[in-house]
C-alpha atoms as a PDB file:
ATOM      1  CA  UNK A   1      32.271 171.514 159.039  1.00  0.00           C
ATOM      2  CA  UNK A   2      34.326 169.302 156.212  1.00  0.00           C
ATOM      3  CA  UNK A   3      32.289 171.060 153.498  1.00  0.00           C
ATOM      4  CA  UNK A   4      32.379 174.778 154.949  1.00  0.00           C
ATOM      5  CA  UNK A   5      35.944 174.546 155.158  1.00  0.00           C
ATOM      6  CA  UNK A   6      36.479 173.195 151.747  1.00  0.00           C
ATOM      7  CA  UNK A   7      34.309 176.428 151.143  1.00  0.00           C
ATOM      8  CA  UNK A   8      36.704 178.628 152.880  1.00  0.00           C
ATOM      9  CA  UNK A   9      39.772 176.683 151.344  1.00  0.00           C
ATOM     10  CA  UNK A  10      38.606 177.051 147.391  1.00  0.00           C
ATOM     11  CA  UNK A  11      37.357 180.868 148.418  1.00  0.00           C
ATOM     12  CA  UNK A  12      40.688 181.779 150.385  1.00  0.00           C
ATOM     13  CA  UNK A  13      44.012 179.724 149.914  1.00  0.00           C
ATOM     14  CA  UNK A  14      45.973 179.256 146.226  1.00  0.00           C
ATOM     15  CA  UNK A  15      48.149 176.476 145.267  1.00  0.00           C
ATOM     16  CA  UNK A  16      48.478 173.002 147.231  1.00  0.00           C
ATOM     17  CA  UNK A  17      48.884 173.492 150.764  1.00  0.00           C
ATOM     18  CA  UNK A  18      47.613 170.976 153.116  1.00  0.00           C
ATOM     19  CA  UNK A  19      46.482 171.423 157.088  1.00  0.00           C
ATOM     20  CA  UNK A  20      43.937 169.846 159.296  1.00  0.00           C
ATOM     21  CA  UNK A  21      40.402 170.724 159.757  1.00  0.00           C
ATOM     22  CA  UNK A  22      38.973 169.607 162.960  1.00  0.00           C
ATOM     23  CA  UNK A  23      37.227 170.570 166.174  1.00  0.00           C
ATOM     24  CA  UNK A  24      40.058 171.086 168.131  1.00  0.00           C
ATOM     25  CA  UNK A  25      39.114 168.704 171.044  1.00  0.00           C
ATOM     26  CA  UNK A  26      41.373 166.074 171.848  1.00  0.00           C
ATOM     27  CA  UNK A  27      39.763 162.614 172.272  1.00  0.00           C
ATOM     28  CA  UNK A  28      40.624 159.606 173.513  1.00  0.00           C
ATOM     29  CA  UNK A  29      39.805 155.811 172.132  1.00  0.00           C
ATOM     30  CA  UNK A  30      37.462 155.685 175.387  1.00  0.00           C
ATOM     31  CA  UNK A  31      35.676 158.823 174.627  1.00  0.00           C
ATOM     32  CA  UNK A  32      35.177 157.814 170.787  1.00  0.00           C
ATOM     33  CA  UNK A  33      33.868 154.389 171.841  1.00  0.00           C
ATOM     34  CA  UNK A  34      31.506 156.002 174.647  1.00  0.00           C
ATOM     35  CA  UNK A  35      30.218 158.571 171.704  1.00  0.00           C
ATOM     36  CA  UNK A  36      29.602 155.751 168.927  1.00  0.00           C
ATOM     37  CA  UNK A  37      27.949 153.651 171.295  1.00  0.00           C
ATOM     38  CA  UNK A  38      25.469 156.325 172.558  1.00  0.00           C
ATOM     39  CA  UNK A  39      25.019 157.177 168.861  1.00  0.00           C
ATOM     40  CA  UNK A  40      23.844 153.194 167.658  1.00  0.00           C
ATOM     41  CA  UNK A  41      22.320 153.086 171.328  1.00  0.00           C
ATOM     42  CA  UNK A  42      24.249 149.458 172.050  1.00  0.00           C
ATOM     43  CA  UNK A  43      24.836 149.931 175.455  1.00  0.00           C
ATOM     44  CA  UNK A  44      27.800 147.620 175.468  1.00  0.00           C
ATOM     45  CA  UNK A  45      30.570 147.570 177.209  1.00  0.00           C
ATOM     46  CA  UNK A  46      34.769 148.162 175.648  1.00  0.00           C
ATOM     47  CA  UNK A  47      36.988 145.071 176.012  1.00  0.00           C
ATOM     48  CA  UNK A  48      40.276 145.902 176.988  1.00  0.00           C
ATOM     49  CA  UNK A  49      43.540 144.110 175.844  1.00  0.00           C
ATOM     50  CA  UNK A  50      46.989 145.127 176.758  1.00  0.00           C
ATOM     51  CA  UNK A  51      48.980 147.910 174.463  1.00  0.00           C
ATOM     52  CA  UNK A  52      50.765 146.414 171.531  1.00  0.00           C
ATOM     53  CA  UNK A  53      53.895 148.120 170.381  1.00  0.00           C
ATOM     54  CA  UNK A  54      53.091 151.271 168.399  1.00  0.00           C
ATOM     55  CA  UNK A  55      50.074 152.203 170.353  1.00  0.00           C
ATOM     56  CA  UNK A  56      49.547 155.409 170.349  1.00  0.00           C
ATOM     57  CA  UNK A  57      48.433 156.594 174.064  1.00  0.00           C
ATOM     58  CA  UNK A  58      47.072 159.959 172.893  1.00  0.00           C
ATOM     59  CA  UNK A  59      46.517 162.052 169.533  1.00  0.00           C
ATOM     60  CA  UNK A  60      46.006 165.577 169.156  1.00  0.00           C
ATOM     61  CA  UNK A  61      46.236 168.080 166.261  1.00  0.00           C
ATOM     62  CA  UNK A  62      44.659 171.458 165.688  1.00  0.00           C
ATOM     63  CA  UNK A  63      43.388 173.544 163.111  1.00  0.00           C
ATOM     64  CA  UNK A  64      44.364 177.166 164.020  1.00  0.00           C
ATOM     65  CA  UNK A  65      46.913 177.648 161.251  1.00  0.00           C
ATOM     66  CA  UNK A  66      43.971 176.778 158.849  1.00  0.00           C
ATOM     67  CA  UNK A  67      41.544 178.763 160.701  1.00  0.00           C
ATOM     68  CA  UNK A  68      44.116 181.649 160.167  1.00  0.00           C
ATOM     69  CA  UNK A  69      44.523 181.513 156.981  1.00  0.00           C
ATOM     70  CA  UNK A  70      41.080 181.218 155.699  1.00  0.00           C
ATOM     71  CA  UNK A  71      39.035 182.513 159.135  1.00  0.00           C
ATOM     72  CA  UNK A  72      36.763 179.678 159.239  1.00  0.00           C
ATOM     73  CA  UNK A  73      35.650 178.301 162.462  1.00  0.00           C
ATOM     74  CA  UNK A  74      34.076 174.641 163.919  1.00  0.00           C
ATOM     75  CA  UNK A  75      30.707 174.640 164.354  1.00  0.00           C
ATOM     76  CA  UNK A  76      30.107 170.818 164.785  1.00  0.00           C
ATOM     77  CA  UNK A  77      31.038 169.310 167.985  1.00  0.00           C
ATOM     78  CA  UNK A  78      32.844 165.604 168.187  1.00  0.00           C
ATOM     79  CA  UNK A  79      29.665 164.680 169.770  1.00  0.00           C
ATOM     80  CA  UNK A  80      27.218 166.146 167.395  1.00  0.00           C
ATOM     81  CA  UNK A  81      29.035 164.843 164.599  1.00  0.00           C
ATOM     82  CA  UNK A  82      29.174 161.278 165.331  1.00  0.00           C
ATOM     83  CA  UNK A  83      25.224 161.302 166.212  1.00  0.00           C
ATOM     84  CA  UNK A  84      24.576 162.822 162.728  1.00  0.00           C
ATOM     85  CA  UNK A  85      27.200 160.482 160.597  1.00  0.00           C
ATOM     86  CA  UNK A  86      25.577 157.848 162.862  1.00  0.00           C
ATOM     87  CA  UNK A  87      22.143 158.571 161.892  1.00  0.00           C
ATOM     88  CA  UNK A  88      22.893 159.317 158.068  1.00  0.00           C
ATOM     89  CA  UNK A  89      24.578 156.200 158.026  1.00  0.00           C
ATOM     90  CA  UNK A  90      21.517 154.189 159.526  1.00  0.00           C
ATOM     91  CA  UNK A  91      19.243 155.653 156.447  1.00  0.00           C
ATOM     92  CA  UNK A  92      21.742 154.338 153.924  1.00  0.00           C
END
């Protein structure tokens, strides 16, 4: 997805603008953890401490306004893309 919408961007938009390119799914640091450690197989469990000041409880952002501009679209899941980074990474 990073490269088609750099694609799109150097195809579509002129001048410096900046927006985010994602999948549009919200996650959570439970869901991430649960994905990476399917992906390296691990099977272990999270350990859990209390919050510390600043922690953030839940991040979203969205990439319609790009998506608008330049009409590309996500085609890689969260999922699917930490299996693959996972993988690629393993071959390194």
């Amino acid at each position: 997805d990073i490269v088609s919408a750099n694609l799109a961007a150097e195809n579509t938009l002129k001048g410096f603008q900046i927006f985010n390119v994602c999948s549009d799914s919200e996650a959570n640091v439970q869901k991430i953890y649960a994905l990476v450690d399917g992906a390296a197989g691990a099977g272990r469990k999270p350990i859990y401490e209390d919050a510390r000041k600043g922690d953030l409880h839940r991040v979203g952002i969205s990439s319609k306004a790009f998506q608008s501009k330049t009409g590309w679209k996500p085609k890689v899941s969260l999922a699917e893309g930490i299996n693959s980074t996972w993988k690629w990474f393993k071959t390194c």
